[in-house]
N, C-alpha and C. Protein backbone atom coordinates (compact mmCIF):
# COMPACT_ATOMS: atom_id res chain seq x y z
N UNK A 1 12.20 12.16 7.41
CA UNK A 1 12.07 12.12 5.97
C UNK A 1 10.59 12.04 5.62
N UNK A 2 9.76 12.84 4.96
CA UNK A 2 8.48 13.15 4.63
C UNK A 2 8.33 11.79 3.21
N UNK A 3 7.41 11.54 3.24
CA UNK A 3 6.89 10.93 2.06
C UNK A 3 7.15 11.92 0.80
N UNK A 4 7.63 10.67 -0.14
CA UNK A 4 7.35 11.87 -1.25
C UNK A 4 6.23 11.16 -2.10
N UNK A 5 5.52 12.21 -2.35
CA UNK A 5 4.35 12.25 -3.24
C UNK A 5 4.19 12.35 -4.64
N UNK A 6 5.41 12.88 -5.46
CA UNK A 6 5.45 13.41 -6.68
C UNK A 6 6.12 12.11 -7.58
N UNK A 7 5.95 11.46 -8.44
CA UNK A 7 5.94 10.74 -9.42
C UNK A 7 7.33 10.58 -9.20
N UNK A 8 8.54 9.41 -8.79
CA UNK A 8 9.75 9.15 -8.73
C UNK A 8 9.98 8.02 -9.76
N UNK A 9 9.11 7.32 -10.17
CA UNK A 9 9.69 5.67 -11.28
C UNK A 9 10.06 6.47 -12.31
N UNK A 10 11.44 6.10 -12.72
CA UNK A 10 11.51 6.21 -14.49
C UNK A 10 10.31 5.80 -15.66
N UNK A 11 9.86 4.45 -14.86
CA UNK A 11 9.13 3.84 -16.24
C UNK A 11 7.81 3.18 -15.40
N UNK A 12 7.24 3.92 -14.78
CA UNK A 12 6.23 3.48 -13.82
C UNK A 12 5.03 2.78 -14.82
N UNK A 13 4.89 2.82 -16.41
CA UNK A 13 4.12 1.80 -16.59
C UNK A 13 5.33 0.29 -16.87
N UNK A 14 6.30 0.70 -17.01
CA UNK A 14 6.98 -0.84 -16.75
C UNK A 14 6.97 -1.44 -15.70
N UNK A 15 7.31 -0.37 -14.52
CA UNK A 15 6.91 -1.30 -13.48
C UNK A 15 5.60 -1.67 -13.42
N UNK A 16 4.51 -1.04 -13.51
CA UNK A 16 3.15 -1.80 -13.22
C UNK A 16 3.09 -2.86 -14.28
N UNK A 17 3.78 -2.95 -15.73
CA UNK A 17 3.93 -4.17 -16.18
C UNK A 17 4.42 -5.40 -15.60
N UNK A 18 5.46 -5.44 -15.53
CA UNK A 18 6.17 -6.03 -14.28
C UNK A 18 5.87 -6.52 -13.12
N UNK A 19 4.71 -5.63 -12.44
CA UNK A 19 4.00 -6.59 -11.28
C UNK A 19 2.74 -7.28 -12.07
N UNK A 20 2.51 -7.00 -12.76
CA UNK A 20 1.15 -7.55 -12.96
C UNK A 20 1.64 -9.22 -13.99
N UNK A 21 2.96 -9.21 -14.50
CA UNK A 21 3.55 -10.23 -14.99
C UNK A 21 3.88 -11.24 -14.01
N UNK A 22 4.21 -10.37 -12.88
CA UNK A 22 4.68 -11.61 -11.68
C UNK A 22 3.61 -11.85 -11.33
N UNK A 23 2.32 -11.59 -10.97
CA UNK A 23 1.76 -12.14 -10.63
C UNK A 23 0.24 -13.43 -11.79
N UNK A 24 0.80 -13.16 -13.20
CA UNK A 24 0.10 -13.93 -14.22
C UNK A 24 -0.42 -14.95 -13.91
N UNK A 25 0.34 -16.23 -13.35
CA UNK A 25 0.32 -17.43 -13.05
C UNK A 25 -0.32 -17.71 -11.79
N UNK A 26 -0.51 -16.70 -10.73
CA UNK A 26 -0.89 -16.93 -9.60
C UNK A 26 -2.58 -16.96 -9.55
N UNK A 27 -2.97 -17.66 -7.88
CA UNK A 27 -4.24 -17.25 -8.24
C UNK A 27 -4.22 -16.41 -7.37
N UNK A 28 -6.04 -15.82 -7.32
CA UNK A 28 -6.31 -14.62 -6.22
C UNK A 28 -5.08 -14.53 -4.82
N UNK A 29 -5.29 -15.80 -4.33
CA UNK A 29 -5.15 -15.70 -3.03
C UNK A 29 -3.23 -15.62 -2.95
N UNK A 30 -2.73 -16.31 -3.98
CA UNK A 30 -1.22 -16.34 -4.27
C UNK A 30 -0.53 -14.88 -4.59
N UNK A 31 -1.64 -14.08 -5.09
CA UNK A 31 -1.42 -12.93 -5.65
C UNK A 31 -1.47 -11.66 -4.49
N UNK A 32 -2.51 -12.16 -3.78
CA UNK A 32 -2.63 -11.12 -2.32
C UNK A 32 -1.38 -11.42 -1.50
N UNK A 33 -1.00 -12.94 -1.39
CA UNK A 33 0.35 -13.04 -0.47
C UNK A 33 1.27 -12.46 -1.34
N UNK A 34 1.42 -12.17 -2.00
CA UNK A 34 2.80 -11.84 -3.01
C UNK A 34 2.74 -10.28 -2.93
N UNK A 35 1.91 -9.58 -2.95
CA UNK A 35 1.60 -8.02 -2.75
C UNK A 35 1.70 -8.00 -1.02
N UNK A 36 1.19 -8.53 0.23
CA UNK A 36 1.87 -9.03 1.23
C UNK A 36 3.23 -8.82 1.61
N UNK A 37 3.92 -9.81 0.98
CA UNK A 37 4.90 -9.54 1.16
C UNK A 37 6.20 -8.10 0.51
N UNK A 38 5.72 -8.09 -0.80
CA UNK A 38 5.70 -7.07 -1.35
C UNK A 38 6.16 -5.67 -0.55
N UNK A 39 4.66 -5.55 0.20
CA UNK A 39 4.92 -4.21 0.89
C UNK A 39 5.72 -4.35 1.98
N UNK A 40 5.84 -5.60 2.55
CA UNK A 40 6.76 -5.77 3.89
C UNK A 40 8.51 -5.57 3.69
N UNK A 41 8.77 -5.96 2.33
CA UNK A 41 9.83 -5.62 1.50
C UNK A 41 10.04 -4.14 1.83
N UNK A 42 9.46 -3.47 1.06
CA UNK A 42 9.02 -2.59 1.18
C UNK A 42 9.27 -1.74 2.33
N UNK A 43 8.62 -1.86 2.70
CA UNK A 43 8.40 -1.55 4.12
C UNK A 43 10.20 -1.79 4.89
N UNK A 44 10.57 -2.62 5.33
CA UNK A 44 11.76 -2.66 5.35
C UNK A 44 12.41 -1.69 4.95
N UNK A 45 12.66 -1.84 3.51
CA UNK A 45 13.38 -0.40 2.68
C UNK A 45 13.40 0.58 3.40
N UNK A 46 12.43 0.81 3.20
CA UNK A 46 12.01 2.36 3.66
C UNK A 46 12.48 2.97 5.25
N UNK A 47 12.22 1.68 6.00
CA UNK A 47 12.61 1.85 7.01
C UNK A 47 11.98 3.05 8.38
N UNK A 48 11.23 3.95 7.55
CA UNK A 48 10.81 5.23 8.99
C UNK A 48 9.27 4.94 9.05
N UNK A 49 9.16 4.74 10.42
CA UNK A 49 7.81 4.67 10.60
C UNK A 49 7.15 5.58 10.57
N UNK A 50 7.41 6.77 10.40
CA UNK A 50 6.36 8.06 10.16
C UNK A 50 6.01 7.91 8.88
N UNK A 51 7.26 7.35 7.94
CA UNK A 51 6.93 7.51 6.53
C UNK A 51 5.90 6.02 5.90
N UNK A 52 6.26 5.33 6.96
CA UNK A 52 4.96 4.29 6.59
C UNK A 52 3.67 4.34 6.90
N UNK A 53 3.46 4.94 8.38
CA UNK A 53 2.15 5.36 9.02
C UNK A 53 1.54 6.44 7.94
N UNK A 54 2.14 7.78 7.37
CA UNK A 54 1.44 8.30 6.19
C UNK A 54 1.37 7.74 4.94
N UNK A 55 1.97 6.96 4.64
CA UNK A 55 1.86 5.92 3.14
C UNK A 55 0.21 5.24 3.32
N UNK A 56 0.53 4.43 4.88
CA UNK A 56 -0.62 4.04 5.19
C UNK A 56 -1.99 4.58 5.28
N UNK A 57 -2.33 6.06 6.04
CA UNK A 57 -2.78 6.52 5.75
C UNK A 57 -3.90 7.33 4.50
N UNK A 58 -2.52 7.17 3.95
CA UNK A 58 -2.83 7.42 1.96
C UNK A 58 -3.92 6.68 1.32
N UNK A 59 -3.37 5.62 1.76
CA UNK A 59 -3.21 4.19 0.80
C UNK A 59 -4.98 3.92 1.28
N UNK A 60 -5.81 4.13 2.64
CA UNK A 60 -6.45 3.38 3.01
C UNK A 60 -7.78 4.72 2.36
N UNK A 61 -8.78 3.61 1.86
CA UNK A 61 -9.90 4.28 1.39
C UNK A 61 -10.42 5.26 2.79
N UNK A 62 -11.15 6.61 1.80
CA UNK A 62 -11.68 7.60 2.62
C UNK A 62 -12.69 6.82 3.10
N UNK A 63 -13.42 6.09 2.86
CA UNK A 63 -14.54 5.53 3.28
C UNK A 63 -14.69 4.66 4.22
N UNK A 64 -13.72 4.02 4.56
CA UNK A 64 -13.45 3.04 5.72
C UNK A 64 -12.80 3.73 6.65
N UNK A 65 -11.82 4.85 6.32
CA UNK A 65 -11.36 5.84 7.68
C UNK A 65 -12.65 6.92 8.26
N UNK A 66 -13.62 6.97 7.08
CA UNK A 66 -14.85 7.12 7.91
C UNK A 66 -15.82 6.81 8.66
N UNK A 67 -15.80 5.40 8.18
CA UNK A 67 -16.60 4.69 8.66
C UNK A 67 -16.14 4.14 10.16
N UNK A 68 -14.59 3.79 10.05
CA UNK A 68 -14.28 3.65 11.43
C UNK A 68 -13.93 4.63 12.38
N UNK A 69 -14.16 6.38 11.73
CA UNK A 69 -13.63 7.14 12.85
C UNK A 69 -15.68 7.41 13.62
N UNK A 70 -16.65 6.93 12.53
CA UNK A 70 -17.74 6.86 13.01
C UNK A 70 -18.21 5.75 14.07
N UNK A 71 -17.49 4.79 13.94
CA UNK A 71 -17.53 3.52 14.50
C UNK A 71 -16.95 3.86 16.32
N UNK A 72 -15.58 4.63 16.20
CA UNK A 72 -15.36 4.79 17.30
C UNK A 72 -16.04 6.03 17.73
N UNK A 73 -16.80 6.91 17.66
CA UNK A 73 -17.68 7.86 18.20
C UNK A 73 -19.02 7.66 18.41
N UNK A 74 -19.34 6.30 18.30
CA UNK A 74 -20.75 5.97 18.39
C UNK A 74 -21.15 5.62 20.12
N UNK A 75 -22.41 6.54 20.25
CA UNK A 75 -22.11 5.76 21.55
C UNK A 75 -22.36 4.76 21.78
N UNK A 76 -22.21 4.25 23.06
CA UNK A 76 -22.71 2.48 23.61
C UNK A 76 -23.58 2.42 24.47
């Protein structure tokens, strides 16, 4: 099962209402465990590891997958 990429929420600013409500009361660090767990939820769901390894992929700034594909080609 491929990732899908194309816009699936009915009401995707309700949901981003919605998370950003659950997390009102929290602080920084309450708020990172809660997105944490979140994706592990998540993650679960979903269930295929191909489809998480490219989510992951996605998800992770161009700049740090550069920086570490530079990191591992450096010599020693």
């Amino acid at each position: 099962m491929p990732l899908h990429r194309e816009p699936r929420l009915a009401d995707p600013d309700g949901f981003y209402e919605a998370l950003i409500d659950s997390q009102r009361d929290l602080s920084d660090d309450g708020a990172a465990l809660m997105n944490a767990k979140l994706v592990l939820i998540l993650a679960n769901h979903i269930g295929d590891r191909a489809v998480l390894d490219e989510a992951l992929a996605l998800a992770r700034p161009a700049s740090a997958a550069a920086a570490s594909a530079s990191a591992t080609s450096a010599p020693t």
